[in-house]
C-alpha atoms as a PDB file:
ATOM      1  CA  UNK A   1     -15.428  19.336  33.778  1.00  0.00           C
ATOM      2  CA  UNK A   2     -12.662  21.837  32.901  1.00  0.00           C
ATOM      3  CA  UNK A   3     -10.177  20.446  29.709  1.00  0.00           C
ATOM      4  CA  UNK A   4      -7.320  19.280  30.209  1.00  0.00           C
ATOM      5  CA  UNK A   5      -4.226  20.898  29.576  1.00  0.00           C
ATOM      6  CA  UNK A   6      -1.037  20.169  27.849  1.00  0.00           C
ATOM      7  CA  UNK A   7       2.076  20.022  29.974  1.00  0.00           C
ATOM      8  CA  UNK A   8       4.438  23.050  30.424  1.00  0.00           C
ATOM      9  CA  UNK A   9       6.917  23.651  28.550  1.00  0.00           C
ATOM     10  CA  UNK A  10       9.340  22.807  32.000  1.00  0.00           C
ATOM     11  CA  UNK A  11       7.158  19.801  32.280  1.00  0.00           C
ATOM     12  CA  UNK A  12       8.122  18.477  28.638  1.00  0.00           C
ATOM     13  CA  UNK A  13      11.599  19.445  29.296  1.00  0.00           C
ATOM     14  CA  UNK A  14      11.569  17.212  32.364  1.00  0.00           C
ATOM     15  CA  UNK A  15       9.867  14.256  30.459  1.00  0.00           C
ATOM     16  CA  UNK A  16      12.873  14.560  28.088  1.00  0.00           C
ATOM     17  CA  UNK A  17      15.662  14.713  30.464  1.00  0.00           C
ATOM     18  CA  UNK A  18      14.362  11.737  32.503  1.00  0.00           C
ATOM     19  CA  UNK A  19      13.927   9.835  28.610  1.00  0.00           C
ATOM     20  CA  UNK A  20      17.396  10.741  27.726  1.00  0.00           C
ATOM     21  CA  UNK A  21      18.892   9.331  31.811  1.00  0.00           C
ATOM     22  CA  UNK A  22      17.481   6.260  31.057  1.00  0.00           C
ATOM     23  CA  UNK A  23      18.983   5.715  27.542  1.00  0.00           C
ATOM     24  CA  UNK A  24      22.075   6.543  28.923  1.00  0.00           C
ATOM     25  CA  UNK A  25      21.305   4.155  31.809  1.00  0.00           C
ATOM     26  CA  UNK A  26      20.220   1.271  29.459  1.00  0.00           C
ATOM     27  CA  UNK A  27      23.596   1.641  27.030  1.00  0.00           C
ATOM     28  CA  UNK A  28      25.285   1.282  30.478  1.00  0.00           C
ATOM     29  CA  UNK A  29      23.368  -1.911  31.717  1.00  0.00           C
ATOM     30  CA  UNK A  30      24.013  -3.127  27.859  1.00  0.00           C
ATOM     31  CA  UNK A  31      27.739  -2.449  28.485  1.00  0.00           C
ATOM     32  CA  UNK A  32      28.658   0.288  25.960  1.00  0.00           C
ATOM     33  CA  UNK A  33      28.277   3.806  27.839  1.00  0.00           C
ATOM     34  CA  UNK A  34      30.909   4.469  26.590  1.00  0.00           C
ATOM     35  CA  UNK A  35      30.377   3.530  23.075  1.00  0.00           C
ATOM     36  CA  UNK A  36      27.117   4.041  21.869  1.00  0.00           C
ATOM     37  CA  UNK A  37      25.972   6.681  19.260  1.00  0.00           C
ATOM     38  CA  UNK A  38      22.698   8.123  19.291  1.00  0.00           C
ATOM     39  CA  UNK A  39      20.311   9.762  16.185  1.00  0.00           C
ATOM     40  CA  UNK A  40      17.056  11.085  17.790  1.00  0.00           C
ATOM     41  CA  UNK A  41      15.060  12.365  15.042  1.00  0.00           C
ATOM     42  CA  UNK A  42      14.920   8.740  13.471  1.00  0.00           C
ATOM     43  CA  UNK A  43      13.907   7.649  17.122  1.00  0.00           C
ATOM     44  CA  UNK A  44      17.279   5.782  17.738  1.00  0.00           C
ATOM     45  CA  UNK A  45      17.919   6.877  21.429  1.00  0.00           C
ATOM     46  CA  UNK A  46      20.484   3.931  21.223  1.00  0.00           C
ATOM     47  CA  UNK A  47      22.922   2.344  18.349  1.00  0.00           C
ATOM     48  CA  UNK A  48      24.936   0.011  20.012  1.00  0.00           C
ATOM     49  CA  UNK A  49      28.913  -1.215  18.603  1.00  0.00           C
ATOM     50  CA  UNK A  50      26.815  -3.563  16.692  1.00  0.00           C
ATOM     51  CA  UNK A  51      24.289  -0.847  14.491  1.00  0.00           C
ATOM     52  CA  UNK A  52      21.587  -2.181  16.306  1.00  0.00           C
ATOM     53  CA  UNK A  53      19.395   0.421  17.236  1.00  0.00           C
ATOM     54  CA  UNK A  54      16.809   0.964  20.413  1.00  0.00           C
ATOM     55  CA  UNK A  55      14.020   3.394  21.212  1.00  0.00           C
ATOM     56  CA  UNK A  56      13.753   3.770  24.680  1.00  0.00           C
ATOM     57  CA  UNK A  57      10.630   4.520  27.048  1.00  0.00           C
ATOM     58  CA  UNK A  58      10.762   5.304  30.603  1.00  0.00           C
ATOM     59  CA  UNK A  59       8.174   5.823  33.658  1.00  0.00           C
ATOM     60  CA  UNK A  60       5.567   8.132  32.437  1.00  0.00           C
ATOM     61  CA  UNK A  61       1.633   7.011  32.259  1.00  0.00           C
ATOM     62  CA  UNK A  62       1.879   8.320  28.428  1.00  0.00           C
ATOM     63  CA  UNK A  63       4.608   8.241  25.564  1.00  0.00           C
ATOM     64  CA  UNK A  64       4.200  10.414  23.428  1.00  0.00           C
ATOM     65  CA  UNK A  65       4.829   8.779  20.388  1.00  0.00           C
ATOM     66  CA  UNK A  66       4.788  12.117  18.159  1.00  0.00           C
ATOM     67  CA  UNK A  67       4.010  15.892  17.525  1.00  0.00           C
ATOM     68  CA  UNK A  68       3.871  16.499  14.277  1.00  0.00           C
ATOM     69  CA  UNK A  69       3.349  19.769  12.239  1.00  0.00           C
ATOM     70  CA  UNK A  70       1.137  20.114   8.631  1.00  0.00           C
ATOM     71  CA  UNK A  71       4.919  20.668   7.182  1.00  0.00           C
ATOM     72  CA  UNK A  72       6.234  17.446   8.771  1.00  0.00           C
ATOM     73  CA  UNK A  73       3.230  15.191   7.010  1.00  0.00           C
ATOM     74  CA  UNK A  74       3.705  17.351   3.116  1.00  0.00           C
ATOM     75  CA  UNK A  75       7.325  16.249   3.467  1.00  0.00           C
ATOM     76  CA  UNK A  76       7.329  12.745   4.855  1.00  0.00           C
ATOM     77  CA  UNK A  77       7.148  10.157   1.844  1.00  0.00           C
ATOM     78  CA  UNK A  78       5.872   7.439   4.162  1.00  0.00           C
ATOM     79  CA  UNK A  79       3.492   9.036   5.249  1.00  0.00           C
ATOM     80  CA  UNK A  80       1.946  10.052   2.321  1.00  0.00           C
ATOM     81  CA  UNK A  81       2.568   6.622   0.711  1.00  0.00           C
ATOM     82  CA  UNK A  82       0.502   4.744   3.656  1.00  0.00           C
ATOM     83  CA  UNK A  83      -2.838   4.502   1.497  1.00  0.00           C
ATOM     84  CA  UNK A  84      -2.330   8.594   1.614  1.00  0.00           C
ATOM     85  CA  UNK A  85      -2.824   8.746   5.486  1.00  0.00           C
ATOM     86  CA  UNK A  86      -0.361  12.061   5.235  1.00  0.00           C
ATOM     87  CA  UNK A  87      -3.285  13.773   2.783  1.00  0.00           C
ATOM     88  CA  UNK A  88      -5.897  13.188   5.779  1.00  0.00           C
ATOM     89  CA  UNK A  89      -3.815  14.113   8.728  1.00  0.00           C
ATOM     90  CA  UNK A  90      -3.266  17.230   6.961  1.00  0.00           C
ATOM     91  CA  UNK A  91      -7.178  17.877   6.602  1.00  0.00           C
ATOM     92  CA  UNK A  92      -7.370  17.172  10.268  1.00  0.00           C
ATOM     93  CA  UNK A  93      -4.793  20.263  10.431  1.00  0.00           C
ATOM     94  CA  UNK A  94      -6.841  21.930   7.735  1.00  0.00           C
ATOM     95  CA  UNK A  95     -10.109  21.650   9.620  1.00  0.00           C
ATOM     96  CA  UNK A  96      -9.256  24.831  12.023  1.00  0.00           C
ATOM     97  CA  UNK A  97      -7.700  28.411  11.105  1.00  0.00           C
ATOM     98  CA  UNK A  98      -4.506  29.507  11.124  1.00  0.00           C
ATOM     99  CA  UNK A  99      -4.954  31.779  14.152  1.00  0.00           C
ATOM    100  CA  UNK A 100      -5.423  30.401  17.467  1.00  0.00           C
ATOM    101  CA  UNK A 101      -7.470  33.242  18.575  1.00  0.00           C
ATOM    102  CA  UNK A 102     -10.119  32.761  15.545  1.00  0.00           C
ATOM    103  CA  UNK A 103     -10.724  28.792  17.005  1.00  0.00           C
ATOM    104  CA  UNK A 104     -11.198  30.163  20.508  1.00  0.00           C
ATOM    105  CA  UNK A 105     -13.923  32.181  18.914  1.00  0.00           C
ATOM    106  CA  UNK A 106     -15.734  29.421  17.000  1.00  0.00           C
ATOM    107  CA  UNK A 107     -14.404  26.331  18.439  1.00  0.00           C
ATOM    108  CA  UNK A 108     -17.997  24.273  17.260  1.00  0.00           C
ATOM    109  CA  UNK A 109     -17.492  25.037  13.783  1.00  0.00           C
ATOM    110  CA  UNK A 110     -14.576  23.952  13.588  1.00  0.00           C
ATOM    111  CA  UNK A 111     -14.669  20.991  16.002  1.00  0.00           C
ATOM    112  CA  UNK A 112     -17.440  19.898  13.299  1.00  0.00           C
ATOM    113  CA  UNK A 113     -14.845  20.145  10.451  1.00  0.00           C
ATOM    114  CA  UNK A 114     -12.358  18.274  12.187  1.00  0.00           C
ATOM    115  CA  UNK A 115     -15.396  15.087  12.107  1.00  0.00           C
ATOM    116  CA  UNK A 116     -15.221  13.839   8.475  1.00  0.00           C
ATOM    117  CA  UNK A 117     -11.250  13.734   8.484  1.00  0.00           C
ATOM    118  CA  UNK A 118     -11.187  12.171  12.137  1.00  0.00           C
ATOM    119  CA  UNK A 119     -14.071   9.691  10.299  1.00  0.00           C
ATOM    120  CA  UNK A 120     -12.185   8.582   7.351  1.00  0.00           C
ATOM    121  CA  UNK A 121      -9.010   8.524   9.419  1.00  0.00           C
ATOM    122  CA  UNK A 122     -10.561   5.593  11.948  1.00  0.00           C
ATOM    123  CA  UNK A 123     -11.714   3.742   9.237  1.00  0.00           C
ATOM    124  CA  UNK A 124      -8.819   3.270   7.076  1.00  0.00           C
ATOM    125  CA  UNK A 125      -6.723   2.531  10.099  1.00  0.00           C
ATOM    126  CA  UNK A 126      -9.168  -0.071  11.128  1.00  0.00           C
ATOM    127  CA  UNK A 127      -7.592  -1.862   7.794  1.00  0.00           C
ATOM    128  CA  UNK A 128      -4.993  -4.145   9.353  1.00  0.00           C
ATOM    129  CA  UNK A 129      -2.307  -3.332   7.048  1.00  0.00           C
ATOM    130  CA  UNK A 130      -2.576   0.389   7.260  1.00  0.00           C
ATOM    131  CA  UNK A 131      -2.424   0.115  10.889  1.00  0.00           C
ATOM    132  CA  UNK A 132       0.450  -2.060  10.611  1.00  0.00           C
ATOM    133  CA  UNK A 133       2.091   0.029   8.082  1.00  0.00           C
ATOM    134  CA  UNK A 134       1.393   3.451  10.375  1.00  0.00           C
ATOM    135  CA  UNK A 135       2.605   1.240  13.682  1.00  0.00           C
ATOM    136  CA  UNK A 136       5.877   0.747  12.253  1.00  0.00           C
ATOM    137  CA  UNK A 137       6.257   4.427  10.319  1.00  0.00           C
ATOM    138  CA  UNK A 138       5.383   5.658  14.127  1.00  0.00           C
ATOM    139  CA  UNK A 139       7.060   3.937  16.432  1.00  0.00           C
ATOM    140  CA  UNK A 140      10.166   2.514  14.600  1.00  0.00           C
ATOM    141  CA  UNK A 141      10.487   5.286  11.342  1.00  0.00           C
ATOM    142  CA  UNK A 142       8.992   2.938   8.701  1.00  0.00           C
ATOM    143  CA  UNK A 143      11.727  -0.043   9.923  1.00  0.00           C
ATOM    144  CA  UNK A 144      14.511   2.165  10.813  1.00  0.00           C
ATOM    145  CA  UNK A 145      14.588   1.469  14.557  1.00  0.00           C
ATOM    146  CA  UNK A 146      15.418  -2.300  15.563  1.00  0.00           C
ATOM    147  CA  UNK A 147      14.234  -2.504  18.899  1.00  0.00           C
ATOM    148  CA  UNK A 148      11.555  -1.020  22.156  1.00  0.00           C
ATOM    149  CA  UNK A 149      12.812  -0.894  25.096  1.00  0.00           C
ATOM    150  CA  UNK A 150      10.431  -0.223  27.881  1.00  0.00           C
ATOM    151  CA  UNK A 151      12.298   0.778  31.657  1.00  0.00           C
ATOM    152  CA  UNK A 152       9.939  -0.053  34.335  1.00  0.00           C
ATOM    153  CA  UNK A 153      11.778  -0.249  37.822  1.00  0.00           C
ATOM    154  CA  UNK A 154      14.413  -2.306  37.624  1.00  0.00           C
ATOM    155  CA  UNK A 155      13.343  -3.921  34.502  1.00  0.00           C
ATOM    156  CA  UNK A 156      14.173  -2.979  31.072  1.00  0.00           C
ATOM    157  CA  UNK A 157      11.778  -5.273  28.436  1.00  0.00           C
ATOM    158  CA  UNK A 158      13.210  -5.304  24.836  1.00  0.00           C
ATOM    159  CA  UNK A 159      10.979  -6.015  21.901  1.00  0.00           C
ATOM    160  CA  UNK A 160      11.859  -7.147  18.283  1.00  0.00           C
ATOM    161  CA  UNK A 161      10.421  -4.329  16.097  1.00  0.00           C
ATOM    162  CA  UNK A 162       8.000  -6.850  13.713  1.00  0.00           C
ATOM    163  CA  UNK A 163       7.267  -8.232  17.378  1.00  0.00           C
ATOM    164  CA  UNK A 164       5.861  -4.804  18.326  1.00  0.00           C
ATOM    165  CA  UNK A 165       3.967  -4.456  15.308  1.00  0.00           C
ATOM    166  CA  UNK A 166       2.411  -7.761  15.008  1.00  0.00           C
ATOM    167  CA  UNK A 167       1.134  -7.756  18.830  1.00  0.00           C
ATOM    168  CA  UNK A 168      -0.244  -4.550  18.697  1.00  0.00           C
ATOM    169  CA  UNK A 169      -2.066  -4.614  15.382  1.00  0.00           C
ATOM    170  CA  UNK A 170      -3.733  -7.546  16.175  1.00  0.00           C
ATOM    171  CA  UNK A 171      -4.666  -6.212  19.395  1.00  0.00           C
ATOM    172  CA  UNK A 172      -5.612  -2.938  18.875  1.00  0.00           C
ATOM    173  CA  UNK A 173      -9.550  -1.873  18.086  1.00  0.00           C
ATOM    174  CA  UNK A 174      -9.508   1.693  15.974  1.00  0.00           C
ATOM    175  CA  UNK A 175     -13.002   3.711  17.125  1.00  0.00           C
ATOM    176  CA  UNK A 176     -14.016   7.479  17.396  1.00  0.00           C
ATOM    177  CA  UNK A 177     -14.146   9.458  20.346  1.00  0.00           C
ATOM    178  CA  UNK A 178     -17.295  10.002  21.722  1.00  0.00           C
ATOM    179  CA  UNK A 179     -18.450  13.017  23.741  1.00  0.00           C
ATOM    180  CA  UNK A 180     -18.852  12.373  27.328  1.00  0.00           C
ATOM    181  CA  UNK A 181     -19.416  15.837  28.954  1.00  0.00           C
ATOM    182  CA  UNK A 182     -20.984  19.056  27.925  1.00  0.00           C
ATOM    183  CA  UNK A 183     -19.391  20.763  25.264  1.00  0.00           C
ATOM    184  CA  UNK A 184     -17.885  17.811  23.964  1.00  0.00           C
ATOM    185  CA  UNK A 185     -18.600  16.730  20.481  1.00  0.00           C
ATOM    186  CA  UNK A 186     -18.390  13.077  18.652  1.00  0.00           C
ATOM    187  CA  UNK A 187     -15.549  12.621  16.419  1.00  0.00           C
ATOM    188  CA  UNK A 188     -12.739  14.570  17.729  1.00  0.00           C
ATOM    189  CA  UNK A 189     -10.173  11.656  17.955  1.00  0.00           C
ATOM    190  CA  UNK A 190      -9.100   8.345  16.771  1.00  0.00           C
ATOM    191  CA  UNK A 191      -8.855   6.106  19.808  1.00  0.00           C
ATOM    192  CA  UNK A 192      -7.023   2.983  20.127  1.00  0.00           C
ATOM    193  CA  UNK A 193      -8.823   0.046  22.069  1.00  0.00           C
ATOM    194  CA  UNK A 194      -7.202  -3.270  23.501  1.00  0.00           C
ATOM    195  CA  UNK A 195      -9.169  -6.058  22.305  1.00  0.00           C
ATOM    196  CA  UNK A 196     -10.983  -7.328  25.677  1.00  0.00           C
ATOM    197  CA  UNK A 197     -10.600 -10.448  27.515  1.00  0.00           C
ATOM    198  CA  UNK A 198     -13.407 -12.357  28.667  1.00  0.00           C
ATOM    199  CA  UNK A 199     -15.176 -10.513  31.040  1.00  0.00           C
ATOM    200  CA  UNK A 200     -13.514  -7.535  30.793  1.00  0.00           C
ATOM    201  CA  UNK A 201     -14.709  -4.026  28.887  1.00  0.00           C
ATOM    202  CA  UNK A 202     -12.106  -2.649  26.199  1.00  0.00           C
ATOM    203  CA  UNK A 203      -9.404  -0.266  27.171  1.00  0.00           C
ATOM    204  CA  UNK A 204      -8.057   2.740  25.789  1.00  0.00           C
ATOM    205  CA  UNK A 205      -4.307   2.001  24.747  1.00  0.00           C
ATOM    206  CA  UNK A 206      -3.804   5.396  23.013  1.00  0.00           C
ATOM    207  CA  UNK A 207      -5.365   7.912  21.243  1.00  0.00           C
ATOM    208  CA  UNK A 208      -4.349  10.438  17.646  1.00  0.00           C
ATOM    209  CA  UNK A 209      -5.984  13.703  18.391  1.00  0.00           C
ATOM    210  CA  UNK A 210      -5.494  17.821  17.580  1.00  0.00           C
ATOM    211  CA  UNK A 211      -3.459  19.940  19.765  1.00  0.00           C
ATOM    212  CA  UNK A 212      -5.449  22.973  19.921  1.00  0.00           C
ATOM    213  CA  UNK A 213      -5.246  23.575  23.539  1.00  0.00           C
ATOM    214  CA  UNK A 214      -2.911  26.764  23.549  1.00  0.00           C
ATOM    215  CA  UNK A 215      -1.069  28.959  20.860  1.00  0.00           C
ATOM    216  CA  UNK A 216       1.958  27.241  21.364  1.00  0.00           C
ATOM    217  CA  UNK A 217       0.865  23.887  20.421  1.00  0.00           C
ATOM    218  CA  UNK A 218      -1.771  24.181  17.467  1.00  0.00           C
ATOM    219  CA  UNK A 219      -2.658  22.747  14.496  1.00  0.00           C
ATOM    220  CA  UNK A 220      -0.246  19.575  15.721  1.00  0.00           C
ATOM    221  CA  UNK A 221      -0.658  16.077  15.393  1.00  0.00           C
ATOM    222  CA  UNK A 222      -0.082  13.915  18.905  1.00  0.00           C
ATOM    223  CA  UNK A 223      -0.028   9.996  18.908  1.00  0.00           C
ATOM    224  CA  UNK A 224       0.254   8.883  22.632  1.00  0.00           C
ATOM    225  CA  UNK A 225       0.047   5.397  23.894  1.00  0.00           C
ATOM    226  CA  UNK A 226      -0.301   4.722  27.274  1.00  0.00           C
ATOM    227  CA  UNK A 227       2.773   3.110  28.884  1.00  0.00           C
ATOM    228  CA  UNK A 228       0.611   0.318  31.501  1.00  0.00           C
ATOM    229  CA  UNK A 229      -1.513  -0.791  28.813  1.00  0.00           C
ATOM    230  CA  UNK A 230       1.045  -1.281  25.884  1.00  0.00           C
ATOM    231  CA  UNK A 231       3.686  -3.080  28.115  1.00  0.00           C
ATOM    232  CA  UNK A 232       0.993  -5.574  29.559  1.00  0.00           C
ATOM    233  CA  UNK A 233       0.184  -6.454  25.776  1.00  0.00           C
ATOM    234  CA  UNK A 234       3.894  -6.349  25.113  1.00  0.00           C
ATOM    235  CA  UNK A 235       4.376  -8.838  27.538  1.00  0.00           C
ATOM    236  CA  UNK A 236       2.191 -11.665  25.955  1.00  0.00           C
ATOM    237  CA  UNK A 237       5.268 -12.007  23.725  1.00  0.00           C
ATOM    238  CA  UNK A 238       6.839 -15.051  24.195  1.00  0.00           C
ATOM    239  CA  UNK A 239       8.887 -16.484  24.371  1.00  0.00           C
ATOM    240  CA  UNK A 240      11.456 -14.438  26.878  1.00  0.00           C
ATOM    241  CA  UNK A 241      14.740 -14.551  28.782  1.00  0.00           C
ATOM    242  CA  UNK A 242      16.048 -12.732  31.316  1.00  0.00           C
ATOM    243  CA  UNK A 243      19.584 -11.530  31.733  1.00  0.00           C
ATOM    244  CA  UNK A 244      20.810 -10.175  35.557  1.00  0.00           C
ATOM    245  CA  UNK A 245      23.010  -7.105  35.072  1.00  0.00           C
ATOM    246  CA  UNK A 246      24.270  -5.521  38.197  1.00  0.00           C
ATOM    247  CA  UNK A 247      21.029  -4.450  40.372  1.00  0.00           C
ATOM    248  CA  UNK A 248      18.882  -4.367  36.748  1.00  0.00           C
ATOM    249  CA  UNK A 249      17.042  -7.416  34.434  1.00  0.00           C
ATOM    250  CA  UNK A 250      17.159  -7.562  30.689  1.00  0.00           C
ATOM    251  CA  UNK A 251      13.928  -9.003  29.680  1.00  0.00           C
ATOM    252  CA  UNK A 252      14.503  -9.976  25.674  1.00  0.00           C
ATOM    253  CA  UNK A 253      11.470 -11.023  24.157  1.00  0.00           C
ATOM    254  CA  UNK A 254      10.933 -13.497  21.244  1.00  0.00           C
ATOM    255  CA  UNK A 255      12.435 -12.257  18.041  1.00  0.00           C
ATOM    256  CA  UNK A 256      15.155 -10.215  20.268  1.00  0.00           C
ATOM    257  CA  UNK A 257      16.640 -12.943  21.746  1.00  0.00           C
ATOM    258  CA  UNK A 258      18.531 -14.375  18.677  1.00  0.00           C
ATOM    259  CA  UNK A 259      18.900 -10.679  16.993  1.00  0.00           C
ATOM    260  CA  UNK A 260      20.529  -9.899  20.056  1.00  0.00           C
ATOM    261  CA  UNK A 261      23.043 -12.687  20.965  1.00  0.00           C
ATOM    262  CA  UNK A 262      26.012 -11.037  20.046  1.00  0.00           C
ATOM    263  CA  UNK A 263      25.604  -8.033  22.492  1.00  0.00           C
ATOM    264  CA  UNK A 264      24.287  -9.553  25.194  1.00  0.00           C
ATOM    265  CA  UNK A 265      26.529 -12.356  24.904  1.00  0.00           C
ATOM    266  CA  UNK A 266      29.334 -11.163  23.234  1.00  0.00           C
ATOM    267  CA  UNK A 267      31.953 -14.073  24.806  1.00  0.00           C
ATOM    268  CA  UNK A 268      29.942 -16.262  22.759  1.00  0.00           C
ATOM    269  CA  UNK A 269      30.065 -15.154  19.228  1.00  0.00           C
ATOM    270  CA  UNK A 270      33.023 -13.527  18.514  1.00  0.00           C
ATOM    271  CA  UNK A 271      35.924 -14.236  15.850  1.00  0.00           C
ATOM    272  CA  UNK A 272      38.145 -13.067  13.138  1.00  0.00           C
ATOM    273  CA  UNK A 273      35.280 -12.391  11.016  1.00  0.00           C
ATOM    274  CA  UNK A 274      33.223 -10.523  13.534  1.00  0.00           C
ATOM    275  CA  UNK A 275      34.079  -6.998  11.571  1.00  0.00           C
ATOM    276  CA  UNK A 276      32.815  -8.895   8.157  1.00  0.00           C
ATOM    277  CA  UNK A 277      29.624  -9.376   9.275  1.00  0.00           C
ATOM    278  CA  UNK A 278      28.971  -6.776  10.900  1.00  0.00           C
ATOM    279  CA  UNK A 279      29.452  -4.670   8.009  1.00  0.00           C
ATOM    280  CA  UNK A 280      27.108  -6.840   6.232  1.00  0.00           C
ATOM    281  CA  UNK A 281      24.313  -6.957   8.691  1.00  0.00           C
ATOM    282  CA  UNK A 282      24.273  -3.227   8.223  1.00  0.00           C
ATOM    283  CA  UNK A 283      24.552  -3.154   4.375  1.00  0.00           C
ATOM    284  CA  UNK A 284      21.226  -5.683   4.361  1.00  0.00           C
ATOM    285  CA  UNK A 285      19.805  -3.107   7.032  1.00  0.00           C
ATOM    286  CA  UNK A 286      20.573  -0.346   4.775  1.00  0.00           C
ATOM    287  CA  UNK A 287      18.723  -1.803   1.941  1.00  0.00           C
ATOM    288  CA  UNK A 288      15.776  -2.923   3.459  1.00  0.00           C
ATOM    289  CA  UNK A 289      15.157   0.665   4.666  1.00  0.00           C
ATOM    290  CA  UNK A 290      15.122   1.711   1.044  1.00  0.00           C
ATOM    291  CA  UNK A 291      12.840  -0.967  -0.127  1.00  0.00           C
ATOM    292  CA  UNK A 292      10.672   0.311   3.402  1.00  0.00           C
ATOM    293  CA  UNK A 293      10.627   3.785   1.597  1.00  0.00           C
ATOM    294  CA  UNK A 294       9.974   2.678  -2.296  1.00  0.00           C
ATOM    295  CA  UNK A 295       7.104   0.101  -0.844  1.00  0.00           C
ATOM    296  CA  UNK A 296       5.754   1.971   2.274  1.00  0.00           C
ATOM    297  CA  UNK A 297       2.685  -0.468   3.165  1.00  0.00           C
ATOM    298  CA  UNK A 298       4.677  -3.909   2.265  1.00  0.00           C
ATOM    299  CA  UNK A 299       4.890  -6.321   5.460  1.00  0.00           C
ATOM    300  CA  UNK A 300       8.900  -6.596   6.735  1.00  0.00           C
END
């Protein structure tokens, strides 16, 4: 069986586009497309009038969750403070040579270098609280990002961030790869199980693994979860509402539902000290970020 490939670079560029249309369209369903702010390197596709801020996922099998560079895990202080997971993704990097063209010549030697990082790397995330810590670090920048909103048809499902977390680490199941074809080796990936229900086998959810498929994209980290399998776990959270908007449904989930109020029912809770609190909801956000950096693996 040939390996798979990577997508273009006109395939990623697609992916992007159709990620950043349905922001757009979810600020518009919300009712601020006209007033929304965006910062995409700390994963906030969406800060709404209230500072409330939304990572949004659209209709691909796959999200990429990220691609990250040796440079990006020396520099990022999270990282490195999660029980040192930055130190071993950067021996995963470590593990093959600087050129491209010297892996394609000795691709088992180095494949067996990558095993003892990929090793230790499964087994500290199988701690609970790692996982937890590198859940949140991954998906919402260590607490930065409030909310997950998955699009899926005419639905768009909004998660609490601690929601997210908690679901997920208690679901998840942190094993090896395992070769399963000729010229495969053990050990080349952390892999990310759904616990099983009864009578069912455990399936993949998402996988950490080494880009070393062409010279554009090597010695890169990629965390990908698959959209079908996260969203049915997802949607164990409970409890939920739904909220009709035009041809679309808001599904708030759990912890969103009462964090959100004020936007999705902003008749409701409105008043002359409106601007007041505001401005302290985001000074206590501000702070807990910074106590999120000083104490990297401490619960939210």
């Amino acid at each position: 069986m040939g390996k798979k490939r990577g997508m273009s670079s006109q395939q990623a560029r697609n992916v992007r586009n159709k990620g950043h249309e349905d922001a757009r369209l979810f600020a518009k369903v919300l009712g601020i497309a006209k007033e929304y702010r965006s910062d995409l390197r700390a994963k906030k596709d969406i800060i709404d009038t209230e500072g409330n801020s939304y990572s949004v996922k659209s209709g691909q099998k796959k999200w990429q969750i990220f691609l990250y560079s040796k440079k990006r895990f020396q520099e990022d202080v999270i990282f490195q403070g999660i029980d040192d997971l930055g130190h071993l993704f950067i021996e995963c990097i470590d593990s093959f040579p600087e050129s491209w063209e010297e892996y394609e010549r000795n691709k088992v030697k180095y494949k067996k270098k990558l095993q003892r990082p990929m090793r230790e790397l499964a087994k500290k995330l199988s701690d609970k609280k790692i996982l937890r810590a590198f859940l949140d670090k991954s998906l919402f920048n260590g607490g930065e990002v409030d909310f997950f909103v998955v699009k899926d048809g005419k639905y768009f499902h909004v998660f609490y961030n601690k929601d997210v977390v908690d679901k997920l680490s208690q679901e998840i199941i942190v094993q090896n790869s395992k070769a399963r074809h000729t010229g495969q080796m053990d050990d080349q990936k952390v892999v990310f199980k759904a616990s099983p229900k009864e009578g069912e086998r455990p399936k993949t959810i998402g996988e950490i693994e080494m880009r070393t498929d062409s010279s554009v994209h090597y010695r890169e980290v990629k965390f990908w979860l698959g959209k079908k399998e996260t969203l049915a776990l997802l949607q164990e959270i409970s409890p939920k509402e739904e909220i009709k908007r035009a041809e679309y449904v808001i599904v708030v989930y759990n912890g969103a539902i009462k964090k959100l109020k004020r936007v999705l029912n902003p008749s409701k809770d409105s008043g002359p000290f409106a601007r007041v609190t505001q401005f302290i909801r985001k000074l206590i956000r501000t702070l807990l970020q910074l106590l999120r950096v000083a104490f990297p693996g401490s619960p939210n």
